[in-house]
PDB file of N, CA and C in Angstrom:
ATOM      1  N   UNK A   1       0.841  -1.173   0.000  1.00  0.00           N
ATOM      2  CA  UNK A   1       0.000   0.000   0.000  1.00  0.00           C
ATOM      3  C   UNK A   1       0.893   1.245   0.000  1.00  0.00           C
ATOM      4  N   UNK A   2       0.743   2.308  -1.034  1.00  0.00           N
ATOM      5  CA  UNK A   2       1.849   3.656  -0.903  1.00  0.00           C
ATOM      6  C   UNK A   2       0.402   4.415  -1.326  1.00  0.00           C
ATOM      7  N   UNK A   3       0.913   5.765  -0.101  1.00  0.00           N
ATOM      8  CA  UNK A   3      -0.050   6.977   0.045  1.00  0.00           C
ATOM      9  C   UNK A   3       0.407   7.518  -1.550  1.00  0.00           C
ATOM     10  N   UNK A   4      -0.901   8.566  -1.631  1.00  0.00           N
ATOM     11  CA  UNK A   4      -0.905   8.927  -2.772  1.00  0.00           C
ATOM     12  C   UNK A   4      -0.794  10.624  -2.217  1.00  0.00           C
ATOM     13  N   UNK A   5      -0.182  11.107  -3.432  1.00  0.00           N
ATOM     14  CA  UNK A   5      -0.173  12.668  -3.092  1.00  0.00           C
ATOM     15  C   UNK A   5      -0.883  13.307  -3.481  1.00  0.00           C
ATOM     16  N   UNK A   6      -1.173  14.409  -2.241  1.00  0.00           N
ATOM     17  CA  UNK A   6      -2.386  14.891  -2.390  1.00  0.00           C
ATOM     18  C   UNK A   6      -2.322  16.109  -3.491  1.00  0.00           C
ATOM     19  N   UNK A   7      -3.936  16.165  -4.351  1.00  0.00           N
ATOM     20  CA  UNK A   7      -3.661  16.756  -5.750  1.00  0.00           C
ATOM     21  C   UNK A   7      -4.353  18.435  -5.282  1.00  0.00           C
ATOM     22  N   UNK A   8      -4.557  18.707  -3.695  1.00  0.00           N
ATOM     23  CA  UNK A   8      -4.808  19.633  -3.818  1.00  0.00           C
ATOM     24  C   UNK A   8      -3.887  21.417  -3.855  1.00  0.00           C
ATOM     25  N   UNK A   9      -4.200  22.022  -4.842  1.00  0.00           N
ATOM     26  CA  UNK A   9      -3.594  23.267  -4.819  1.00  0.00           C
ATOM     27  C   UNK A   9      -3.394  24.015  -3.519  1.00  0.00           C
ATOM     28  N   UNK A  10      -1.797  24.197  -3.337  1.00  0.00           N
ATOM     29  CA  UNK A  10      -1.684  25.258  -1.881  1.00  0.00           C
ATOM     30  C   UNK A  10      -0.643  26.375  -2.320  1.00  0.00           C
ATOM     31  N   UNK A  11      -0.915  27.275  -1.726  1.00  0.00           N
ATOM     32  CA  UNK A  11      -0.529  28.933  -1.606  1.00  0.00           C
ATOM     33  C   UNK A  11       0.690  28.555  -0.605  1.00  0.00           C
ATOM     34  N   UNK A  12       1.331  29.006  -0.756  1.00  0.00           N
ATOM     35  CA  UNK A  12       2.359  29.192   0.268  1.00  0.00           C
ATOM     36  C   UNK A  12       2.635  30.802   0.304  1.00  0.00           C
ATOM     37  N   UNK A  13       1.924  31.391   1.529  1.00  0.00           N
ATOM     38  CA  UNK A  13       2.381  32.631   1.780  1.00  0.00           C
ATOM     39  C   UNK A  13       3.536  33.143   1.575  1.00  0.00           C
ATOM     40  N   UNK A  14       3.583  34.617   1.114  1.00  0.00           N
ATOM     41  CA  UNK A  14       4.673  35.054   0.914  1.00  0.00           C
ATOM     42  C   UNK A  14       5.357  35.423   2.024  1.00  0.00           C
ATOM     43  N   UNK A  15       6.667  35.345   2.577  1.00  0.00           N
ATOM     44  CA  UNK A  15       6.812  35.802   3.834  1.00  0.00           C
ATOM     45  C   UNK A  15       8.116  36.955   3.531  1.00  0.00           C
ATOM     46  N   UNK A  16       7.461  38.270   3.975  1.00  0.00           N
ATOM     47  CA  UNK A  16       8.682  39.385   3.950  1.00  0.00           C
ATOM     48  C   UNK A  16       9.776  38.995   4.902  1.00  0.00           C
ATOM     49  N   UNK A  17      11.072  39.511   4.428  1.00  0.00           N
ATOM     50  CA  UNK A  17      12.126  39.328   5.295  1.00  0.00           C
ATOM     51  C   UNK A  17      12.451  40.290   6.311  1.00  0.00           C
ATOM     52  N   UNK A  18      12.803  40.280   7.542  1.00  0.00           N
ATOM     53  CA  UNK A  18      12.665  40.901   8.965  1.00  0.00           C
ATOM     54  C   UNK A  18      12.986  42.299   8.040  1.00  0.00           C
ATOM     55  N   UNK A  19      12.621  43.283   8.539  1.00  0.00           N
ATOM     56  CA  UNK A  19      13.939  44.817   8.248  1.00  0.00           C
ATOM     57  C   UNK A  19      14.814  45.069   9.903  1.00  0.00           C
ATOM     58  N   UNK A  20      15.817  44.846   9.486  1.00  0.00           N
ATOM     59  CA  UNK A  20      17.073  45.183  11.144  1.00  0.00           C
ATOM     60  C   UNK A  20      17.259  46.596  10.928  1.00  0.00           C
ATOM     61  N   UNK A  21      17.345  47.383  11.418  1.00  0.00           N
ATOM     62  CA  UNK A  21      18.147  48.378  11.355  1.00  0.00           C
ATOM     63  C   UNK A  21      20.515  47.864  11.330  1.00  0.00           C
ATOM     64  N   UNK A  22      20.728  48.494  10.113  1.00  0.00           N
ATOM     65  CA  UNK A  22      22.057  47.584  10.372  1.00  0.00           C
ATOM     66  C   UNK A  22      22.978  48.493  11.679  1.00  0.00           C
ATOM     67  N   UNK A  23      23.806  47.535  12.490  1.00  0.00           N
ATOM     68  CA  UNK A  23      24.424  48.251  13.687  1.00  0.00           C
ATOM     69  C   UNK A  23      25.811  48.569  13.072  1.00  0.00           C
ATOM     70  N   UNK A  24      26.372  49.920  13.743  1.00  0.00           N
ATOM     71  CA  UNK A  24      27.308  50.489  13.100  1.00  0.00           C
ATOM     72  C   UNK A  24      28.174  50.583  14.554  1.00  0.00           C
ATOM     73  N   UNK A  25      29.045  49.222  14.120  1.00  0.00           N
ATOM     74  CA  UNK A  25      29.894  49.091  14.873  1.00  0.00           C
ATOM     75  C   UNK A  25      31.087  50.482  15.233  1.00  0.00           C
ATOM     76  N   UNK A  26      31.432  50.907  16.244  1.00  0.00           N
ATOM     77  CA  UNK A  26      32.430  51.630  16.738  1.00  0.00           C
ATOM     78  C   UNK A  26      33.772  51.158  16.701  1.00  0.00           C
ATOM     79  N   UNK A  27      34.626  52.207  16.375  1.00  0.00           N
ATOM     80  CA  UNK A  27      36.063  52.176  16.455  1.00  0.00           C
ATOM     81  C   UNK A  27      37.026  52.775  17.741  1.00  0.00           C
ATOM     82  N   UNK A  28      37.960  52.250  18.209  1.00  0.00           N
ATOM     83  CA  UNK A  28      38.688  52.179  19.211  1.00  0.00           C
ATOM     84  C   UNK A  28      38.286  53.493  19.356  1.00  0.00           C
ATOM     85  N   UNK A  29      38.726  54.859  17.932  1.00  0.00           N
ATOM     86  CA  UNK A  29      38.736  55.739  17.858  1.00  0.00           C
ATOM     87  C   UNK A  29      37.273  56.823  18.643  1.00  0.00           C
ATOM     88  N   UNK A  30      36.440  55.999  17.774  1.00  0.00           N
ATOM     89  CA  UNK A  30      34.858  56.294  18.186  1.00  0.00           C
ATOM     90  C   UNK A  30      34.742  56.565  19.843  1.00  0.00           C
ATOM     91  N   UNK A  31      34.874  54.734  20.841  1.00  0.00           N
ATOM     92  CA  UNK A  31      34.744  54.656  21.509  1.00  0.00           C
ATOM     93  C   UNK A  31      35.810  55.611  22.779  1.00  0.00           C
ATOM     94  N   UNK A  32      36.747  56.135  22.567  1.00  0.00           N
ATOM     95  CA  UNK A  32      38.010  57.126  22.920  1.00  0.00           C
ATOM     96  C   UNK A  32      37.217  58.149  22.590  1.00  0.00           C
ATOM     97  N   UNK A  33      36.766  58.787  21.399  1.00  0.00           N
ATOM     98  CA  UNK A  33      36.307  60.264  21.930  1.00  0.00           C
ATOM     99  C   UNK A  33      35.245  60.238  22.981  1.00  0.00           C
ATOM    100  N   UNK A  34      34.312  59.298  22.879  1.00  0.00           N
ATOM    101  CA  UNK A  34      32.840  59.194  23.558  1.00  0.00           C
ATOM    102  C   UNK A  34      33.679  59.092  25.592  1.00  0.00           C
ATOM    103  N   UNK A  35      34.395  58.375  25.756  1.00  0.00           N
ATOM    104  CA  UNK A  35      34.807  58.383  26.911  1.00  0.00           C
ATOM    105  C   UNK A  35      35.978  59.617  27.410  1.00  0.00           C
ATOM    106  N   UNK A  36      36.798  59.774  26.531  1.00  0.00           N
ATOM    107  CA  UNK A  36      37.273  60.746  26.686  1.00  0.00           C
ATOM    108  C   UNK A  36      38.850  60.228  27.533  1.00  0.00           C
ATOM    109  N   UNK A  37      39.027  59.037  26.748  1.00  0.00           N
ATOM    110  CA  UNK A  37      40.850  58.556  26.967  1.00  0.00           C
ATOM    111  C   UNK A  37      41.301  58.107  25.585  1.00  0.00           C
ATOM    112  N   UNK A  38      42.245  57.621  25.472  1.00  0.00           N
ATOM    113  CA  UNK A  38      43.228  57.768  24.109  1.00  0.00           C
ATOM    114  C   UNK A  38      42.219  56.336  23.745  1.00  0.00           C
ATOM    115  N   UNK A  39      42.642  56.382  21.877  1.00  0.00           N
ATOM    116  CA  UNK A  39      42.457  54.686  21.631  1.00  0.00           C
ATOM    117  C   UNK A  39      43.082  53.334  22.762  1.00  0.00           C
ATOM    118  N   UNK A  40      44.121  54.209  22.495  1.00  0.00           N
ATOM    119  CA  UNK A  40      45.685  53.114  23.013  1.00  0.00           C
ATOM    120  C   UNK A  40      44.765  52.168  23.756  1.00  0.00           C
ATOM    121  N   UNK A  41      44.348  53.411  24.687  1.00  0.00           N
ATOM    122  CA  UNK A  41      43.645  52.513  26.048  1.00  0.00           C
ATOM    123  C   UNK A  41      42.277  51.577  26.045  1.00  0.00           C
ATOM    124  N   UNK A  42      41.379  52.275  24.945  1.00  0.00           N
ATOM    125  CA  UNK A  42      40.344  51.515  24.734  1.00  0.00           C
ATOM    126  C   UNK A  42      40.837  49.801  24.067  1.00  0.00           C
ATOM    127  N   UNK A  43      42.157  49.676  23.259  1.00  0.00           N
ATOM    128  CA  UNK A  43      42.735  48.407  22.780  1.00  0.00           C
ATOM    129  C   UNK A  43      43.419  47.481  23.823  1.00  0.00           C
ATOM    130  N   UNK A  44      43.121  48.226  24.766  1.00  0.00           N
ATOM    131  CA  UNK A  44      43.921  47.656  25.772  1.00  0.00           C
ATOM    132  C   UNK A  44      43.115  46.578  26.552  1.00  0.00           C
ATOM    133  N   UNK A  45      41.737  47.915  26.762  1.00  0.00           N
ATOM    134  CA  UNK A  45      40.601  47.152  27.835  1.00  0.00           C
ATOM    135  C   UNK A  45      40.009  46.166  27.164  1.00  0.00           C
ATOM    136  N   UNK A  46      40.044  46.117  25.594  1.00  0.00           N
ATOM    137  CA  UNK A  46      39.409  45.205  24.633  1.00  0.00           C
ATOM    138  C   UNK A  46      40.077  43.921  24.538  1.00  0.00           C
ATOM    139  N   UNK A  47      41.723  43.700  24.766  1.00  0.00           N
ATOM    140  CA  UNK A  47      42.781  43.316  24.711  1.00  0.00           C
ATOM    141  C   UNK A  47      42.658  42.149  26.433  1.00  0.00           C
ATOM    142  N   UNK A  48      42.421  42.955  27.409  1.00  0.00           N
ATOM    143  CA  UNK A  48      42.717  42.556  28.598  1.00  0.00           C
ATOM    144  C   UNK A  48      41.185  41.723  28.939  1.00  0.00           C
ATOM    145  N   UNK A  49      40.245  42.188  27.913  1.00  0.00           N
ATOM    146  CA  UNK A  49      38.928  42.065  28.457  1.00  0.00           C
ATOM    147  C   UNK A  49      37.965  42.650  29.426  1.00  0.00           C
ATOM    148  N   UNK A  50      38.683  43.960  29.531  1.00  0.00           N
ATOM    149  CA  UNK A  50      37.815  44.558  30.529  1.00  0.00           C
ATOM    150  C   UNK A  50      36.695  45.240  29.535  1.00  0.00           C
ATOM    151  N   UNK A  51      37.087  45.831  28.454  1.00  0.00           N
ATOM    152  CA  UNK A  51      35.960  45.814  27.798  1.00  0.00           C
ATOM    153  C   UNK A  51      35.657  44.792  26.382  1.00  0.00           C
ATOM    154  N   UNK A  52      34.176  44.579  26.193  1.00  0.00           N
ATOM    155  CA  UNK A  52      33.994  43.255  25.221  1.00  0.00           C
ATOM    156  C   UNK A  52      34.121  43.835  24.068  1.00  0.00           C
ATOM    157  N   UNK A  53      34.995  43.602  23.033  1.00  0.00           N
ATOM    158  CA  UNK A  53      35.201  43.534  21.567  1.00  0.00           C
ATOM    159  C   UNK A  53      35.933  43.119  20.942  1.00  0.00           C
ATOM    160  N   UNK A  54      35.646  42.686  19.284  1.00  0.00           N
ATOM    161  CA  UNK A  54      36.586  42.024  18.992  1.00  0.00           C
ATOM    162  C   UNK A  54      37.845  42.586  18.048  1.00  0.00           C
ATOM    163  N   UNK A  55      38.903  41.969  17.649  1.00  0.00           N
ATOM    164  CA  UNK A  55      39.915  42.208  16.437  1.00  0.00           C
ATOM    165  C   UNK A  55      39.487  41.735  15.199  1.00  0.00           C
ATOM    166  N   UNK A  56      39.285  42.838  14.183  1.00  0.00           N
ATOM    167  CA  UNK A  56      39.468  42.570  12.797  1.00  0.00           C
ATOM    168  C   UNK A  56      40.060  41.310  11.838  1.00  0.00           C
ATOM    169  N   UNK A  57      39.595  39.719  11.331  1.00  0.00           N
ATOM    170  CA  UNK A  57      40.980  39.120  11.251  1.00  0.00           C
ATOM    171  C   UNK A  57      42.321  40.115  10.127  1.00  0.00           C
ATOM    172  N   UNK A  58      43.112  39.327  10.340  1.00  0.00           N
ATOM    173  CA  UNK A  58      44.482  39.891   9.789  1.00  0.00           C
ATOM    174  C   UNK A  58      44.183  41.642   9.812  1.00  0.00           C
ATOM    175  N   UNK A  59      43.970  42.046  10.820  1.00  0.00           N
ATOM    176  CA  UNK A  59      44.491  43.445  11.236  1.00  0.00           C
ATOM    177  C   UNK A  59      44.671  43.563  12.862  1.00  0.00           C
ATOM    178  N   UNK A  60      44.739  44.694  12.831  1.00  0.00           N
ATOM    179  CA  UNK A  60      44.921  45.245  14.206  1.00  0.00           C
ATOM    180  C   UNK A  60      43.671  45.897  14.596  1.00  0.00           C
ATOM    181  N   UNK A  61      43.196  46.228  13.786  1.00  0.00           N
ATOM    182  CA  UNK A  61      41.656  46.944  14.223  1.00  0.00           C
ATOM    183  C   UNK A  61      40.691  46.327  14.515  1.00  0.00           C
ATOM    184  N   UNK A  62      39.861  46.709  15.421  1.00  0.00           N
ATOM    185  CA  UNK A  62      39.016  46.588  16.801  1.00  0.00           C
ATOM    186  C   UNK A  62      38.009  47.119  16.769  1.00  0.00           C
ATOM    187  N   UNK A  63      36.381  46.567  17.154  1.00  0.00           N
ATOM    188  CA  UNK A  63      35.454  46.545  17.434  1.00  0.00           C
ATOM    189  C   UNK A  63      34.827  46.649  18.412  1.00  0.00           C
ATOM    190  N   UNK A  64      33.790  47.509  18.823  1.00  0.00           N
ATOM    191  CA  UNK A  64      33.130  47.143  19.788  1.00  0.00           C
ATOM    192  C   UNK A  64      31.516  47.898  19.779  1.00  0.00           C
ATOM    193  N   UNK A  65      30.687  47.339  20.086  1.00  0.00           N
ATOM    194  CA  UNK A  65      29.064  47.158  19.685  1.00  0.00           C
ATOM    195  C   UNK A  65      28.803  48.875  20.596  1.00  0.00           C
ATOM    196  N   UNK A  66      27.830  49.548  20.069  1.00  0.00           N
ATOM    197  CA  UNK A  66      27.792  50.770  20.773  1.00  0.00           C
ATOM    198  C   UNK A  66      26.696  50.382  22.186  1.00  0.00           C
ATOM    199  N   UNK A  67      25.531  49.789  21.909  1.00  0.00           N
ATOM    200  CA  UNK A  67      25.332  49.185  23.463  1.00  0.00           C
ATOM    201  C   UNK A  67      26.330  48.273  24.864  1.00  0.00           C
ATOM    202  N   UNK A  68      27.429  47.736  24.183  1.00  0.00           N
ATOM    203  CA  UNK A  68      28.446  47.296  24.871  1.00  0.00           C
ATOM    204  C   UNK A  68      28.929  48.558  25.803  1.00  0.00           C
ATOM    205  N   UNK A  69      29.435  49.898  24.831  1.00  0.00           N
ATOM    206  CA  UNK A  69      30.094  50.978  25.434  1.00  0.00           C
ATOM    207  C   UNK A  69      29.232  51.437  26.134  1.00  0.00           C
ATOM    208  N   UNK A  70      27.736  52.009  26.016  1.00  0.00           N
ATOM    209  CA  UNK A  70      26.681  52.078  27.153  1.00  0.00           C
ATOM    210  C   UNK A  70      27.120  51.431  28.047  1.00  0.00           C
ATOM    211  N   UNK A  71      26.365  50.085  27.862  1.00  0.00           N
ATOM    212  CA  UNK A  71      26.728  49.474  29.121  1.00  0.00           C
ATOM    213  C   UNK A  71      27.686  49.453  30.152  1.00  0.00           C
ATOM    214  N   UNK A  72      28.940  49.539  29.552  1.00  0.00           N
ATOM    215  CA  UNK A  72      30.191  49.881  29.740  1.00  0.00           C
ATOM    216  C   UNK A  72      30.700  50.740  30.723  1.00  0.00           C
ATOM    217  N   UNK A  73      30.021  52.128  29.703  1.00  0.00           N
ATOM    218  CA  UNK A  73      30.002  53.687  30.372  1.00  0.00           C
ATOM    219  C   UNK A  73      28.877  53.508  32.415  1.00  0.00           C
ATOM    220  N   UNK A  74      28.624  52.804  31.475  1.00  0.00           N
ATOM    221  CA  UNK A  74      27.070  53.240  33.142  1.00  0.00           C
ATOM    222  C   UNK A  74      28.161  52.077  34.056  1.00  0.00           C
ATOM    223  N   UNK A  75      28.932  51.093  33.974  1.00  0.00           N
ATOM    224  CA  UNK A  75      29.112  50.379  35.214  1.00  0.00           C
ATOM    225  C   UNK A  75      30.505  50.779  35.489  1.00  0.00           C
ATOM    226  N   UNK A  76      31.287  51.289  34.799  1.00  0.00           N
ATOM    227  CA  UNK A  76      32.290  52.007  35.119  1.00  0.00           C
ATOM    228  C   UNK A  76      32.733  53.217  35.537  1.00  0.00           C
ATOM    229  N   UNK A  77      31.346  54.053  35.650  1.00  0.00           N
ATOM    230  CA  UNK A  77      31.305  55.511  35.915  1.00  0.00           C
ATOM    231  C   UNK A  77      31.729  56.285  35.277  1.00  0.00           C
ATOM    232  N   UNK A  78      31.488  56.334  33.809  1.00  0.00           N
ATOM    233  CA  UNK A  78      31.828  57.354  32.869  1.00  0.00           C
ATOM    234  C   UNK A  78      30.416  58.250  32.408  1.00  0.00           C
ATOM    235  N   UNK A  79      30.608  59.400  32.709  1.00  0.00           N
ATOM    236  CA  UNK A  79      30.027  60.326  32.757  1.00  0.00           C
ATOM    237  C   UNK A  79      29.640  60.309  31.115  1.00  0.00           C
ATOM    238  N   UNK A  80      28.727  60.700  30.335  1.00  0.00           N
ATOM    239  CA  UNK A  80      28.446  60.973  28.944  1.00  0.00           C
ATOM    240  C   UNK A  80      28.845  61.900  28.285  1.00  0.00           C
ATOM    241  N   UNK A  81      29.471  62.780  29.082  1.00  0.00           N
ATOM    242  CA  UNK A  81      30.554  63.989  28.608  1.00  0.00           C
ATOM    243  C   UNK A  81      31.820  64.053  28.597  1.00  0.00           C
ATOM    244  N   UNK A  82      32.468  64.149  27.375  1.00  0.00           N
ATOM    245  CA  UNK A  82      33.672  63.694  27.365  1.00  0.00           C
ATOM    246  C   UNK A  82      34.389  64.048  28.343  1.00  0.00           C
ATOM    247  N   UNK A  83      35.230  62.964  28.916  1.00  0.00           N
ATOM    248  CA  UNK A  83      36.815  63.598  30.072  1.00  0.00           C
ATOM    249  C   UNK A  83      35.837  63.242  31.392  1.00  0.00           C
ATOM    250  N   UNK A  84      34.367  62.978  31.524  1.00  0.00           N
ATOM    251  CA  UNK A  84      34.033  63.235  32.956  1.00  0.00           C
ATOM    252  C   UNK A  84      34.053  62.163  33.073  1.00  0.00           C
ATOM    253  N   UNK A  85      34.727  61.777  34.308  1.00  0.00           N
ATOM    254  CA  UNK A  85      34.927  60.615  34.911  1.00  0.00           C
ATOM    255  C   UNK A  85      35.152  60.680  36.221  1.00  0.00           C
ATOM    256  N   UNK A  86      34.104  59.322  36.978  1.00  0.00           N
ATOM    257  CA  UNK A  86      33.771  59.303  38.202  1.00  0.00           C
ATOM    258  C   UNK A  86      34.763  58.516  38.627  1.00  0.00           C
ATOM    259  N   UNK A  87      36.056  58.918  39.626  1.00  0.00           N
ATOM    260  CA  UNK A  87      37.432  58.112  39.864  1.00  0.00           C
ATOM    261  C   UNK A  87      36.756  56.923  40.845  1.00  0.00           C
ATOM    262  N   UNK A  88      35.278  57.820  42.016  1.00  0.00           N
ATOM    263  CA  UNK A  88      34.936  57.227  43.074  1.00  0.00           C
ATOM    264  C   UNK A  88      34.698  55.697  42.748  1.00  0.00           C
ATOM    265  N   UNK A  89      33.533  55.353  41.693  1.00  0.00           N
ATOM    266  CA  UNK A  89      32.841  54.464  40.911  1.00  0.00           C
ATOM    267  C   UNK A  89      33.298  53.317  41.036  1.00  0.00           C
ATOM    268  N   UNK A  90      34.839  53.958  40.249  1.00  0.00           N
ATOM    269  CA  UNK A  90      35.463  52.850  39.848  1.00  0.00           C
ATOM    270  C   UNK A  90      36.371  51.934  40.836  1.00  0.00           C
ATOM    271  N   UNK A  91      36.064  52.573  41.435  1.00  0.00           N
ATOM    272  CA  UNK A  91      37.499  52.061  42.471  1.00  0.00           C
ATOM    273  C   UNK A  91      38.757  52.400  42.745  1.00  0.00           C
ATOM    274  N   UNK A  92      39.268  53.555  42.319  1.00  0.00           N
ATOM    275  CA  UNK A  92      40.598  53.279  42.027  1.00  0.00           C
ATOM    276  C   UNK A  92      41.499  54.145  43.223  1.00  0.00           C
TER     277      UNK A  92
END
């Protein structure tokens, strides 16, 4: 006994594809003016892992997501104006 296929006509909805807004990743550079210390240092914290981002392959250049640096900014005590920085915050 083999099923027979069924002869009725089907629609298969069309399905639109999501729209993302695309994210525009930040540069060491980016993330250094917004905080208000050199690159050097932002490659460093990226480097050491204190802050999350990644390396370019086969370069030296560095990434990091602009909600990361939010996040970032608020648990490290960086003020949203460049250079202001809360020494208390952080610990140091």
């Amino acid at each position: 006994m083999t099923l027979a296929r069924s002869r009725i006509p089907c629609k298969v909805p069309e399905i639109e594809p999501m729209k993302v807004a695309p994210v525009v990743w930040l540069t060491t550079g980016d993330c250094a003016k917004r905080l208000g210390v050199t690159s050097r240092l932002i490659a460093r914290w990226i480097d050491t892992g204190r802050l999350l981002g990644f390396t370019l392959p086969a370069t030296t250049a560095r990434r990091v997501h602009p909600q990361v640096l939010a996040d970032f900014e608020a648990s490290e005590g960086f003020a949203r104006a460049k250079g202001k920085y809360d020494e208390r915050k952080s610990g140091r």
